[in-house]
Protein backbone atom coordinates (compact mmCIF):
# COMPACT_ATOMS: atom_id res chain seq x y z
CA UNK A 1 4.82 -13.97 -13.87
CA UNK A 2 4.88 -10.72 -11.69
CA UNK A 3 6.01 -7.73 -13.69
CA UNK A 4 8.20 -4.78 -11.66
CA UNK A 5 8.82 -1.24 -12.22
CA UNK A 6 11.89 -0.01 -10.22
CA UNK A 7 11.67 3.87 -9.18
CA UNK A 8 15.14 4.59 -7.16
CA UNK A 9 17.40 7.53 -7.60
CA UNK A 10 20.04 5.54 -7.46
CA UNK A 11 21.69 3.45 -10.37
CA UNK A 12 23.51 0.96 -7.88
CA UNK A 13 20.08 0.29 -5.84
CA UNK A 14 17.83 -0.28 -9.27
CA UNK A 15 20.94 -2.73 -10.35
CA UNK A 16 20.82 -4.31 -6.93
CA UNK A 17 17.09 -4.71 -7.02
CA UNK A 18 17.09 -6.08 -10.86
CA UNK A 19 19.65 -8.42 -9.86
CA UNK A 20 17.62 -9.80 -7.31
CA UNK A 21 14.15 -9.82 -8.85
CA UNK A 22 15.42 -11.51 -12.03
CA UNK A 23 16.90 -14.33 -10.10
CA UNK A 24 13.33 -15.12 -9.75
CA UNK A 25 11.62 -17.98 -11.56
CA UNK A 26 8.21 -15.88 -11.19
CA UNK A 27 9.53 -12.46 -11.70
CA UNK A 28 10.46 -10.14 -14.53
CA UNK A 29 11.94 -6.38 -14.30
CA UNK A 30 9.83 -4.87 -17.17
CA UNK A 31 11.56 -1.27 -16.65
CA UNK A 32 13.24 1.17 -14.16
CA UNK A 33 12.55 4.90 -13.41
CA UNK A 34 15.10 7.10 -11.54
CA UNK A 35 12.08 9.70 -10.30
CA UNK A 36 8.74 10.53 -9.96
CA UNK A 37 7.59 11.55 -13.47
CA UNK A 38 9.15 8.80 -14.80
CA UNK A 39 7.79 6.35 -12.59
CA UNK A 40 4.39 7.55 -13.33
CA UNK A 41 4.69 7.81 -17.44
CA UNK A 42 6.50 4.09 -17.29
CA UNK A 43 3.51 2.71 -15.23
CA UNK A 44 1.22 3.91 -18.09
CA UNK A 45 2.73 2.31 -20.53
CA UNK A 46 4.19 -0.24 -19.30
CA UNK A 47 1.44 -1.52 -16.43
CA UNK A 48 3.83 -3.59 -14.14
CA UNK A 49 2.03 -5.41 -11.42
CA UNK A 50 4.00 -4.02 -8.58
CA UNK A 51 6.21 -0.79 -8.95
CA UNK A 52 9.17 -0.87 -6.38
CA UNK A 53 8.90 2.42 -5.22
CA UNK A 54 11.46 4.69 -3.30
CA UNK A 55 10.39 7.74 -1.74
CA UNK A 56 12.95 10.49 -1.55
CA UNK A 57 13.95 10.96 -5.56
CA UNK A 58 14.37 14.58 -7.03
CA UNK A 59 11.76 16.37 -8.63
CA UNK A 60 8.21 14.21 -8.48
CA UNK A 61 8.95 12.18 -5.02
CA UNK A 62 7.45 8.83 -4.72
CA UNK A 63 4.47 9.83 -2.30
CA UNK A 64 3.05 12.19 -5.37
CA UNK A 65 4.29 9.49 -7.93
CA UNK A 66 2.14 6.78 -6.13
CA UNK A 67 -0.93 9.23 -5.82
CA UNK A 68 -1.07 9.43 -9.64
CA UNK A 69 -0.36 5.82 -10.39
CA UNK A 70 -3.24 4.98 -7.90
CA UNK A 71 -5.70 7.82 -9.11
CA UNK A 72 -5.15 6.16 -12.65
CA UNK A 73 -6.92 3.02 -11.40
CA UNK A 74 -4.99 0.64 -12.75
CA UNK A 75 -4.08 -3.09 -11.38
CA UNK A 76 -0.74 -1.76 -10.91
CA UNK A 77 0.01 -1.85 -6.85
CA UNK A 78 3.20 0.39 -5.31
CA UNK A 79 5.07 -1.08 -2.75
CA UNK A 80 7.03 1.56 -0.65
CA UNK A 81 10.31 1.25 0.19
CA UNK A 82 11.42 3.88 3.24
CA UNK A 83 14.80 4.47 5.43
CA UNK A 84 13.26 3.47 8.66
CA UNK A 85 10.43 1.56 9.64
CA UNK A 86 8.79 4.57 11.21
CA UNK A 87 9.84 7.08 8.26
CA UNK A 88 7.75 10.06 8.09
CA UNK A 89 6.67 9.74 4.21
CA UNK A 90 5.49 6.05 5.35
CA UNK A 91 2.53 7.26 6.38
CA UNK A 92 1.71 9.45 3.56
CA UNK A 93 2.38 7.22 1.33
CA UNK A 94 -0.26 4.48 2.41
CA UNK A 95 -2.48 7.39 2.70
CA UNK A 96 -1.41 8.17 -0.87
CA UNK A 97 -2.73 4.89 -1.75
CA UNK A 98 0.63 1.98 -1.88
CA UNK A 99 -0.25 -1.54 -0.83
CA UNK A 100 1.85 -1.26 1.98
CA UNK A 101 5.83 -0.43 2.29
CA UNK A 102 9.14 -2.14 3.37
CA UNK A 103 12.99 -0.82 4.86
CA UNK A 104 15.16 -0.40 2.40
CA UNK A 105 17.73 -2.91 4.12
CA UNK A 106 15.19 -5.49 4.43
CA UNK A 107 16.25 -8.81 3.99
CA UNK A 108 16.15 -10.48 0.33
CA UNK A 109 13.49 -12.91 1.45
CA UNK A 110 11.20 -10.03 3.03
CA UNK A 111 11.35 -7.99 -0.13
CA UNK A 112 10.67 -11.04 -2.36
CA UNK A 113 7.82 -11.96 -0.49
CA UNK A 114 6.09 -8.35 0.07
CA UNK A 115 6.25 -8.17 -3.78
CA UNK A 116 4.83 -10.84 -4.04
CA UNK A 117 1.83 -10.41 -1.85
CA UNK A 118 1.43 -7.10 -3.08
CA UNK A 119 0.94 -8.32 -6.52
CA UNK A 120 -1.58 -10.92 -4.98
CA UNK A 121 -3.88 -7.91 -3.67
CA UNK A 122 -2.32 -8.62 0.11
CA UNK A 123 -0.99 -5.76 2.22
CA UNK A 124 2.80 -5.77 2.95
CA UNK A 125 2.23 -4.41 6.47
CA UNK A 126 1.78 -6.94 8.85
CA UNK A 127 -0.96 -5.67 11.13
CA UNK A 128 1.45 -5.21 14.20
CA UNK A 129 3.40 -2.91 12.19
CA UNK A 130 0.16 -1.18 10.41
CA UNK A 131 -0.50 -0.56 13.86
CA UNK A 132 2.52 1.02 15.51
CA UNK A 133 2.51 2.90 12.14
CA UNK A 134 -0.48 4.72 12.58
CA UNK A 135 -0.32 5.25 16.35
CA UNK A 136 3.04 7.26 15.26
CA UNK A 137 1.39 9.33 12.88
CA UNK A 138 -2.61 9.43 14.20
CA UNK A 139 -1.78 13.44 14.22
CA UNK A 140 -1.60 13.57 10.32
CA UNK A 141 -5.49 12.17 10.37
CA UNK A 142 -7.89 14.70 9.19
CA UNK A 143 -8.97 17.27 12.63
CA UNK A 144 -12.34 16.52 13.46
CA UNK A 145 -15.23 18.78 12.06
CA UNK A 146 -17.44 21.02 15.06
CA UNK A 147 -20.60 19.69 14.23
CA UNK A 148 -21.49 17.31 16.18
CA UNK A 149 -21.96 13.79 14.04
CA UNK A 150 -25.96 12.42 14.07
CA UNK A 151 -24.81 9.08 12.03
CA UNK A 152 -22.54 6.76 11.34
CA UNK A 153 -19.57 7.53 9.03
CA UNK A 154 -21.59 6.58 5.32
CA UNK A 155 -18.19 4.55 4.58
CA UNK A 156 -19.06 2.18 6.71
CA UNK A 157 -22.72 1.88 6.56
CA UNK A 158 -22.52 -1.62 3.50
CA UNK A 159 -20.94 -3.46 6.54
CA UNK A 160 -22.77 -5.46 9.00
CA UNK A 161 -22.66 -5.27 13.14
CA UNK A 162 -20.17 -8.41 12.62
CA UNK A 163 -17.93 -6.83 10.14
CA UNK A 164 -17.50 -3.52 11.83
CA UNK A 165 -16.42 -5.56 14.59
CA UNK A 166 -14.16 -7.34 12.60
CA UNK A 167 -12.57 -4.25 11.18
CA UNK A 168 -12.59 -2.67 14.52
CA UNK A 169 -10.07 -5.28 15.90
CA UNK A 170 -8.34 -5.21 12.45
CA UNK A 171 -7.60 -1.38 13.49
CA UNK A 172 -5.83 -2.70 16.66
CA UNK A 173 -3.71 -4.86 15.06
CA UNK A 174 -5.31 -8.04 15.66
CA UNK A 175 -3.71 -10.99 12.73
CA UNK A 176 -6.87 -13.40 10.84
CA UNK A 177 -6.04 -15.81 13.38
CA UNK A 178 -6.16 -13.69 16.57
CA UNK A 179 -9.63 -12.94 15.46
CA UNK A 180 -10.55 -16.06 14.88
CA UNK A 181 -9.38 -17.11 18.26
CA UNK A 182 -11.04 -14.37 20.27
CA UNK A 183 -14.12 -13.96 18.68
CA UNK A 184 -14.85 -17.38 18.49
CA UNK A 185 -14.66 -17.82 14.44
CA UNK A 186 -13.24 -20.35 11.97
CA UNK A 187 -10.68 -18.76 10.38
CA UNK A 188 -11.70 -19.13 6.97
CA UNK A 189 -15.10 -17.12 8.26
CA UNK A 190 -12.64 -14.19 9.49
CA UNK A 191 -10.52 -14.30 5.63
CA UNK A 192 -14.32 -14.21 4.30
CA UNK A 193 -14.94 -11.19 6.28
CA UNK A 194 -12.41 -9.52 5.75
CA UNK A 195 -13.01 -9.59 2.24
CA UNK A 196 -16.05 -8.87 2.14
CA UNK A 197 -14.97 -5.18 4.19
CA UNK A 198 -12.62 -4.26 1.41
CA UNK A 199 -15.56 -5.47 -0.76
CA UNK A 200 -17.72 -3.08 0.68
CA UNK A 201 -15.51 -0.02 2.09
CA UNK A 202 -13.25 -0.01 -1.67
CA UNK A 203 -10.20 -0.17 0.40
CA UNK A 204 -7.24 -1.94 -1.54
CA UNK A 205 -5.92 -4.12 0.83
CA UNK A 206 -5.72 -4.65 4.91
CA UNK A 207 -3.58 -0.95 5.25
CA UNK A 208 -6.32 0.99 3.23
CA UNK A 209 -9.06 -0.83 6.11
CA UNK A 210 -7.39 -0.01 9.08
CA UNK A 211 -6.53 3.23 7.92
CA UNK A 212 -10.25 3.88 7.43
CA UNK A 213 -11.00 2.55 10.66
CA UNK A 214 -8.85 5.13 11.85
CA UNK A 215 -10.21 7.69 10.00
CA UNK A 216 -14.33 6.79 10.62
CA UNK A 217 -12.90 6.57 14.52
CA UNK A 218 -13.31 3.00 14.95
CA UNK A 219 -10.52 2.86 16.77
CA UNK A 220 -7.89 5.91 17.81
């Protein structure tokens, strides 16, 4: 059974949401949070598996809420729900640490399953979208330092020639089976992989990868 915290401003959206998630054979609402503070202090005590987690809310907004839940280092994931599909806190808050983040309008199905995955240790984000995401808002990365670099970012220095490759193309968007297809692989090989670089780099799921293949310059 996967366990959700609702964080929304908004009583009708938390009703709407509750409504929906509870229709579910393998879902439960275990609480809901109408900001920030809330969100975090109810995560703590309650330790959902996925909190639901809108963005704009008065005092505490989501982006700091899901910094604190992550910084806890809990199991609990945040899935980010945004206005647009190119929102400007979407960004921030993968950086922020959420497993990935959805429209607000998105269809029933699409929110059922992203929870889902989330709470399976998947990224919401499908890697087209991770993509166009981060080529939006490639400004926000961290400006590169004047001294001139004499080694290899040391977050990627666990992974081997093969796997830098692998996250490399993961950074461009490529899906498990374009890899496979391209570089010649079985695609079980490419899911081993790919574990094996969130293994090694401690990134949370696909989004936290490519976003450190952005940042180590792998690809930009």
């Amino acid at each position: 059974m996967t366990t959700v915290l609702i964080a929304d401003d908004q009583p009708l959206q938390r009703f709407g949401f509750r409504m929906l998630l509870e229709s579910q054979d393998d879902m439960t609402v275990v609480g809901e949070a109408s900001n920030g503070a809330e969100a975090t202090r109810m995560t703590t005590e309650l330790h959902p598996d996925v909190v639901l987690m809108d963005v704009r809310m008065p005092g505490l907004d989501g982006i700091e809420a899901t910094r604190r839940i992550v910084a806890g280092g809990g199991r609990t994931r945040v899935l980010i729900l945004t206005t647009f599909d190119l929102d400007e806190y979407a960004y921030s808050g993968l950086r922020a640490g959420a497993s990935g983040f959805l429209v607000k309008d998105a269809q029933p199905e699409e929110l059922l399953s992203g929870i889902r995955a989330v709470a399976t240790g998947d990224a919401v984000v499908a890697p087209s979208l991770t993509r166009r995401l981060l080529d939006a808002y490639v400004h926000h990365l961290p400006a590169a330092t004047t001294t001139p670099a004499v080694s290899p970012d040391p977050r990627l220095s666990p992974l081997t020639d093969r796997e830098t490759e692998i996250l490399r193309v993961m950074g461009q968007g490529w899906t498990n089976t374009e890899i496979a297809e391209r570089l010649h692989l079985a695609e079980s090989t490419v899911k081993t992989h790919v574990g094996r670089i969130l293994a090694k780099t401690g990134s949370r799921d696909r989004v936290q990868a490519v976003i450190l293949a952005y940042e180590t310059k792998l690809v930009g």
